[in-house]
C-alpha atoms as a PDB file:
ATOM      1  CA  UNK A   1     226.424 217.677  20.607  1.00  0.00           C
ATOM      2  CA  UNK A   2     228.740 215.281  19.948  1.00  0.00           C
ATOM      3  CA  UNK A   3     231.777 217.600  19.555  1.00  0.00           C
ATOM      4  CA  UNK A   4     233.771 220.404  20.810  1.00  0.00           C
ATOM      5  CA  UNK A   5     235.458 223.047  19.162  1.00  0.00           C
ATOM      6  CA  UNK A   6     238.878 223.187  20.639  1.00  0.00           C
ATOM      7  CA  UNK A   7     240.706 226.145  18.628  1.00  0.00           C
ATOM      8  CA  UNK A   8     241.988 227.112  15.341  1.00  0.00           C
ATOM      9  CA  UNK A   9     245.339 228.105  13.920  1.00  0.00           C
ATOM     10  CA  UNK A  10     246.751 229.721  11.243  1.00  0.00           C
ATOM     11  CA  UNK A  11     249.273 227.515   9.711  1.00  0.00           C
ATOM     12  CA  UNK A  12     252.464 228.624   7.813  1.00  0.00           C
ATOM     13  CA  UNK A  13     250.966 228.060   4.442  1.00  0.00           C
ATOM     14  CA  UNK A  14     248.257 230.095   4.979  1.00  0.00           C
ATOM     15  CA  UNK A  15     245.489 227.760   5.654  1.00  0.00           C
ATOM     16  CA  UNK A  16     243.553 227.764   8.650  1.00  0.00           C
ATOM     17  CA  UNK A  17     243.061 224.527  10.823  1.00  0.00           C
ATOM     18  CA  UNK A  18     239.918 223.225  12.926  1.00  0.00           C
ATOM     19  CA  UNK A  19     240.805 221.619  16.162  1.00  0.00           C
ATOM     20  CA  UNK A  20     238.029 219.478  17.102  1.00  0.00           C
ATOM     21  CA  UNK A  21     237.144 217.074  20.112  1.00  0.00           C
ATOM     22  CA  UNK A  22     235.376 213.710  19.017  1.00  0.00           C
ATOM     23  CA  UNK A  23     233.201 213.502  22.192  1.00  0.00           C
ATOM     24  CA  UNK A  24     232.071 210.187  21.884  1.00  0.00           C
ATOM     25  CA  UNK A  25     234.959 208.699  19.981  1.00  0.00           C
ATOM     26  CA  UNK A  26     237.721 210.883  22.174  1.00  0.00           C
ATOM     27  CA  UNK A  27     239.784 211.260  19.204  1.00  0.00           C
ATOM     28  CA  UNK A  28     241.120 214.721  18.430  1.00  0.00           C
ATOM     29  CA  UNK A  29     240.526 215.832  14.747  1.00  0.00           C
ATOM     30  CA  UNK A  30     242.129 218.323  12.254  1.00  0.00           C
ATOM     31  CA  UNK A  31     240.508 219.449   9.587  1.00  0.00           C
ATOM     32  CA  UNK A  32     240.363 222.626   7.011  1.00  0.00           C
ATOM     33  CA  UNK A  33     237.848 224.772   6.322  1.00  0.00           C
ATOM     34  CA  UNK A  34     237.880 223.433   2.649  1.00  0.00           C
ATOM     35  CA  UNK A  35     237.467 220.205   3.764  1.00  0.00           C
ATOM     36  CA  UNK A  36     233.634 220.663   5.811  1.00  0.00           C
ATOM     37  CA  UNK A  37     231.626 219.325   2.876  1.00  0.00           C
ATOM     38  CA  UNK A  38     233.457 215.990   2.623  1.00  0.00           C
ATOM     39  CA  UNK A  39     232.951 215.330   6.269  1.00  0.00           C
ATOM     40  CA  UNK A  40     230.127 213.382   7.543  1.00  0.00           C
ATOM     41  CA  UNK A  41     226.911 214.872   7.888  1.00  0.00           C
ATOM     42  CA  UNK A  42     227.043 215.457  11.785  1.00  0.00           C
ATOM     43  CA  UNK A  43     229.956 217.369  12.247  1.00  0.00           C
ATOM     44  CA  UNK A  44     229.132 219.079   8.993  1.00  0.00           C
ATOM     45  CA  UNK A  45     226.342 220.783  10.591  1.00  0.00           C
ATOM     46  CA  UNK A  46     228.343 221.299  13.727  1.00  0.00           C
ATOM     47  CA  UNK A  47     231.243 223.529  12.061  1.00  0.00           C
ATOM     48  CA  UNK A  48     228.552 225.120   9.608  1.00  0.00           C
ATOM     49  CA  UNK A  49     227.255 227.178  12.616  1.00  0.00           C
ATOM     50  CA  UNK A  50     230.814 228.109  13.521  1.00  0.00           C
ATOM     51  CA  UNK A  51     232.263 228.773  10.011  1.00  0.00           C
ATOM     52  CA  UNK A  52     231.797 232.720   9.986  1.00  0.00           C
ATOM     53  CA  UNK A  53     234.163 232.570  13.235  1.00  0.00           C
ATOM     54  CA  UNK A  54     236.141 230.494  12.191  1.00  0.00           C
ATOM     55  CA  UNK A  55     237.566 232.152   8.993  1.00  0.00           C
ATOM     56  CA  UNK A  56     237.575 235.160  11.234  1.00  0.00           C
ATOM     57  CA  UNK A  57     239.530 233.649  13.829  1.00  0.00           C
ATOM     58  CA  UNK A  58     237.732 233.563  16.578  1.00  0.00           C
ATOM     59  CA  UNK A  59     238.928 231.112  17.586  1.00  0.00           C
ATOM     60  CA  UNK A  60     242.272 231.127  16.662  1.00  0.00           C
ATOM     61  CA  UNK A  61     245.029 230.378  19.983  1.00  0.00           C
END
């Protein structure tokens, strides 16, 4: 797998954030749940396993 899921956080507007590790690219990357189906298809996959935890937060720091 070419990425890690660092953590999420619950912002002040409401809105959850993804924290993710770019493995190969070692770039950090933000994104929000709304935003999974406009990534690429990769890392689509990737946070589609995680997304029930994620809006849970599971993984929330």
């Amino acid at each position: 797998m070419d990425y890690i899921l660092k953590h999420t956080e619950l912002e002040d507007d409401g809105h959850r954030s993804i924290h993710i590790l770019d493995v190969k690219k070692e770039q950090a990357l933000i994104y929000y749940p709304e935003e999974i189906s406009h990534v690429d298809h990769q890392l689509k996959e990737f946070l589609f396993t995680k997304l029930k935890d994620i809006n849970e937060g599971h993984y929330d720091t």
